[in-house]
C-alpha atoms as a PDB file:
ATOM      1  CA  UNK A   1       0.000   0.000   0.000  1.00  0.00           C
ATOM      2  CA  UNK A   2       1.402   3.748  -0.805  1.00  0.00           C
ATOM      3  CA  UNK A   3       2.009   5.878   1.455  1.00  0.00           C
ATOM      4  CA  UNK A   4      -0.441   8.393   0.212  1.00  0.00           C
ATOM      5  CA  UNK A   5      -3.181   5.457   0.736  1.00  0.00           C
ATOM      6  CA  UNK A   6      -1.942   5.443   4.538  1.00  0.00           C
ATOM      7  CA  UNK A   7      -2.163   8.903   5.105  1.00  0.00           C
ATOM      8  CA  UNK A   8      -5.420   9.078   3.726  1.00  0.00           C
ATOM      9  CA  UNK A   9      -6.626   6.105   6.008  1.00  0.00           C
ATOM     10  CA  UNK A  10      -5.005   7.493   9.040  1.00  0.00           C
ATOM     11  CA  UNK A  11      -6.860  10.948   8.051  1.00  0.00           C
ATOM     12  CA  UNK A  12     -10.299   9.309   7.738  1.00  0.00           C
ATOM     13  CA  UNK A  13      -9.485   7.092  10.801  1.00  0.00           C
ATOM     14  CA  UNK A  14      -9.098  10.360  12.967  1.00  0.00           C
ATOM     15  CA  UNK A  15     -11.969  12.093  11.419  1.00  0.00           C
ATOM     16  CA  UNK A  16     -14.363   9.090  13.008  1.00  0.00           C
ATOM     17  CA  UNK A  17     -12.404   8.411  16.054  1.00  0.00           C
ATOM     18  CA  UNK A  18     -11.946  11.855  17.361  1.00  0.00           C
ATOM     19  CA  UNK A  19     -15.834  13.396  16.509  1.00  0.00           C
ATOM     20  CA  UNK A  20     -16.828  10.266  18.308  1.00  0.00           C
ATOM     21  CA  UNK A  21     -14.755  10.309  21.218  1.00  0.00           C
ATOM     22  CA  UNK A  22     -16.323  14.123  21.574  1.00  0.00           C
ATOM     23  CA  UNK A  23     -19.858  13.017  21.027  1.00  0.00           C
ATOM     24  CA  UNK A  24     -19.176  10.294  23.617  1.00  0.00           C
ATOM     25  CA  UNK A  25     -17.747  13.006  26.235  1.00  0.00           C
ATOM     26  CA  UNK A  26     -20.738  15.300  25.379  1.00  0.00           C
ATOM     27  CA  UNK A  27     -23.398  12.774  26.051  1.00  0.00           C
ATOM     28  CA  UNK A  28     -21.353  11.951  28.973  1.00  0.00           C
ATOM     29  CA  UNK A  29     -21.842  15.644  30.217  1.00  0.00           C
ATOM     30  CA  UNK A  30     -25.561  15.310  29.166  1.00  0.00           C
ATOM     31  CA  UNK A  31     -25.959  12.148  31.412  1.00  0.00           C
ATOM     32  CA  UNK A  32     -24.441  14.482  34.155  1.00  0.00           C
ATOM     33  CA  UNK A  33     -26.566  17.480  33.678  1.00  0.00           C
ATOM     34  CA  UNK A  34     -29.635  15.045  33.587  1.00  0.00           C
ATOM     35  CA  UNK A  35     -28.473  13.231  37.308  1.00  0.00           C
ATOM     36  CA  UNK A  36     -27.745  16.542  38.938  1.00  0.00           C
ATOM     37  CA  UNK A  37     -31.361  18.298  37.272  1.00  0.00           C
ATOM     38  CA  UNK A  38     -33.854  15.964  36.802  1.00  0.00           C
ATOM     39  CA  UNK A  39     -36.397  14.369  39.459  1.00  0.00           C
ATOM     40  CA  UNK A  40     -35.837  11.169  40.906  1.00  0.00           C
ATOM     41  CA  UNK A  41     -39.674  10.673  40.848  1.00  0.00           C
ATOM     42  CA  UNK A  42     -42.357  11.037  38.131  1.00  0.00           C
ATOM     43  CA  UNK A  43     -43.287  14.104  37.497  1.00  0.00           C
ATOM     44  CA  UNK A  44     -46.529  14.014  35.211  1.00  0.00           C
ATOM     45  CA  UNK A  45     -46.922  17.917  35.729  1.00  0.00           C
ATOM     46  CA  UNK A  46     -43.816  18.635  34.065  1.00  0.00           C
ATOM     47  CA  UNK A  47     -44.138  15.301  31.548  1.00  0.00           C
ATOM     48  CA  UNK A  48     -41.447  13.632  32.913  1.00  0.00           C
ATOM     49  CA  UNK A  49     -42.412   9.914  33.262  1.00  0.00           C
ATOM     50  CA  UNK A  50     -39.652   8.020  31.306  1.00  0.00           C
ATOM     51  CA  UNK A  51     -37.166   6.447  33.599  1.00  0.00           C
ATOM     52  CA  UNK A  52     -33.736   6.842  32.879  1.00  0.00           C
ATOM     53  CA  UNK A  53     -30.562   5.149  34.781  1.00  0.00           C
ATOM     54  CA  UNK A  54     -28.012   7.159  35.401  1.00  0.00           C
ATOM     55  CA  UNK A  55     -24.328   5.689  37.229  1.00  0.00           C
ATOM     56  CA  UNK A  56     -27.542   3.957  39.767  1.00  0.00           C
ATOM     57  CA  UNK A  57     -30.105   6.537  39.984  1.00  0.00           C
ATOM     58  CA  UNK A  58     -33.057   6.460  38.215  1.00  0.00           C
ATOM     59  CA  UNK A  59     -34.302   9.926  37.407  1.00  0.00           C
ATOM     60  CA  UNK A  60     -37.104  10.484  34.978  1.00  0.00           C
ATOM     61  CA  UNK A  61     -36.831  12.963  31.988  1.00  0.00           C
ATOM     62  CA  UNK A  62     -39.705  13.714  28.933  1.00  0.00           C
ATOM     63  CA  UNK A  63     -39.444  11.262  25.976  1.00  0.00           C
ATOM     64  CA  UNK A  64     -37.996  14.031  23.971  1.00  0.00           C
ATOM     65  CA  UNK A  65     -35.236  14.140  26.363  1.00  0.00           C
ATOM     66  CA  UNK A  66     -34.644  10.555  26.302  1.00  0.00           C
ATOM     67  CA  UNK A  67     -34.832  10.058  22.495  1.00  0.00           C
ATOM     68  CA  UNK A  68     -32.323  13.213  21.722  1.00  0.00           C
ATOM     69  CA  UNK A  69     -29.808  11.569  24.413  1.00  0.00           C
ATOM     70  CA  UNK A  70     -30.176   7.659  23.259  1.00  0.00           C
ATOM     71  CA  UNK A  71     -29.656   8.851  19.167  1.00  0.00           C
ATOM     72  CA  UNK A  72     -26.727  11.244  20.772  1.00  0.00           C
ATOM     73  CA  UNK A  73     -24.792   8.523  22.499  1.00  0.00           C
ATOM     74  CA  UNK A  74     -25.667   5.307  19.637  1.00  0.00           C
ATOM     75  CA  UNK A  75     -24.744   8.140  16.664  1.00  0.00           C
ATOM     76  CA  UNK A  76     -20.894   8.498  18.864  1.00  0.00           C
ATOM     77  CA  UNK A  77     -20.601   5.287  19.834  1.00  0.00           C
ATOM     78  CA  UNK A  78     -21.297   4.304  15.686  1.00  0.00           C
ATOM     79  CA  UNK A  79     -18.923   6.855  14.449  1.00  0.00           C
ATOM     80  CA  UNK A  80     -16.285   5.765  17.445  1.00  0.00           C
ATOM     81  CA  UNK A  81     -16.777   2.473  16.455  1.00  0.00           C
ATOM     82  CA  UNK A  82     -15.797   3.136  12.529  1.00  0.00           C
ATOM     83  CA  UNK A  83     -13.145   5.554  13.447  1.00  0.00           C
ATOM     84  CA  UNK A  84     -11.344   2.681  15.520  1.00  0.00           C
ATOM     85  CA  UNK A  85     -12.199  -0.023  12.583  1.00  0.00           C
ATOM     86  CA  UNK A  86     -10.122   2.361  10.203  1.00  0.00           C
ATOM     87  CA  UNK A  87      -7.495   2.955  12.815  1.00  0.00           C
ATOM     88  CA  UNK A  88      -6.801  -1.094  13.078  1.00  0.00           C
ATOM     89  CA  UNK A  89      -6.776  -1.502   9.353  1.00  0.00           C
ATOM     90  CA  UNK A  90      -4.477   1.642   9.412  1.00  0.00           C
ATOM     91  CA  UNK A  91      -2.159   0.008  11.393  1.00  0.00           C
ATOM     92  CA  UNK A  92      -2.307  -3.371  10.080  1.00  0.00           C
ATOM     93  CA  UNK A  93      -1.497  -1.642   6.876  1.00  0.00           C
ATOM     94  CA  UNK A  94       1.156   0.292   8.366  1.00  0.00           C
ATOM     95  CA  UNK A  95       2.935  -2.501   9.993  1.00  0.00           C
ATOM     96  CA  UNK A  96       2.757  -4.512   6.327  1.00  0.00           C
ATOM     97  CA  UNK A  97       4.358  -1.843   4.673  1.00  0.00           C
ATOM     98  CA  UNK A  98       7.039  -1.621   7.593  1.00  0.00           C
ATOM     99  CA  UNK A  99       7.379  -5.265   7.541  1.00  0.00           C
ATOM    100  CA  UNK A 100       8.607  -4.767   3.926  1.00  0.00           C
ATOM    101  CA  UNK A 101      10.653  -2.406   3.803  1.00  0.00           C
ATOM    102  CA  UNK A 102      12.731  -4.130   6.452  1.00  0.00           C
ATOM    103  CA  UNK A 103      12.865  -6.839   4.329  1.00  0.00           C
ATOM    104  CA  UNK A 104      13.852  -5.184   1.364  1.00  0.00           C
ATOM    105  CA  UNK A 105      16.514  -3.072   3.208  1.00  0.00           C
ATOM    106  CA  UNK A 106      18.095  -6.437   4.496  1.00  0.00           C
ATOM    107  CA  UNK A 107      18.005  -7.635   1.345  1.00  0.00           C
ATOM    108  CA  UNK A 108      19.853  -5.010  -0.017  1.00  0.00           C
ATOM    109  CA  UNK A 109      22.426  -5.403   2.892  1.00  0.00           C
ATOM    110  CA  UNK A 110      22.594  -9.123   2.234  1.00  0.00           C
ATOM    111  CA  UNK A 111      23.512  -8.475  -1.769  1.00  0.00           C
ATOM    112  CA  UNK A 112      26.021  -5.737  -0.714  1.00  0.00           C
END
């Protein structure tokens, strides 16, 4: 593989893996916001009925809430997920063409 074919899988390796490490964080700040805010009891006034668990407490949020949050933290984890499939064929990659050139070099040596 070129080397211009490895930079341009490391770059679209990054471009996944680093948006989806942030979405991960955000929703992680999200979960957060939503432990230290949100009631720890139905609240039907307020339409806040749907449970959510958050690190052991259950506190319940509106089913807006919950949707936005659940397609925020499966959309990072997808687009982590990709990012880190790229990076491992990056490397693999990487570590072929490595492989190879050390061979060649002693090679080369071995003819000298």
């Amino acid at each position: 593989m070129s080397r211009v074919n490895l930079h341009v899988l490391k770059f679209f390796a990054l471009l996944f893996l680093l948006p989806g490490l942030g979405g991960l964080i955000f929703s992680a700040m999200v979960s957060t916001d939503y432990l230290e805010n949100l009631p720890r009891s139905p609240a039907p006034s307020e339409q806040r009925m749907t449970p959510r668990n958050v690190h052991g407490t259950v506190v319940y949020q509106t089913i807006q809430e919950d949707e936005r949050l659940s397609v925020m933290e499966y959309t990072s984890v997808s687009v982590f997920l990709v990012g880190l499939l790229l990076g491992i064929v990056y490397l693999e990659k990487w570590s072929s063409a490595r492989q190879n050139e050390f061979e060649t070099d002693l090679l080369e040596e071995a003819e000298a």
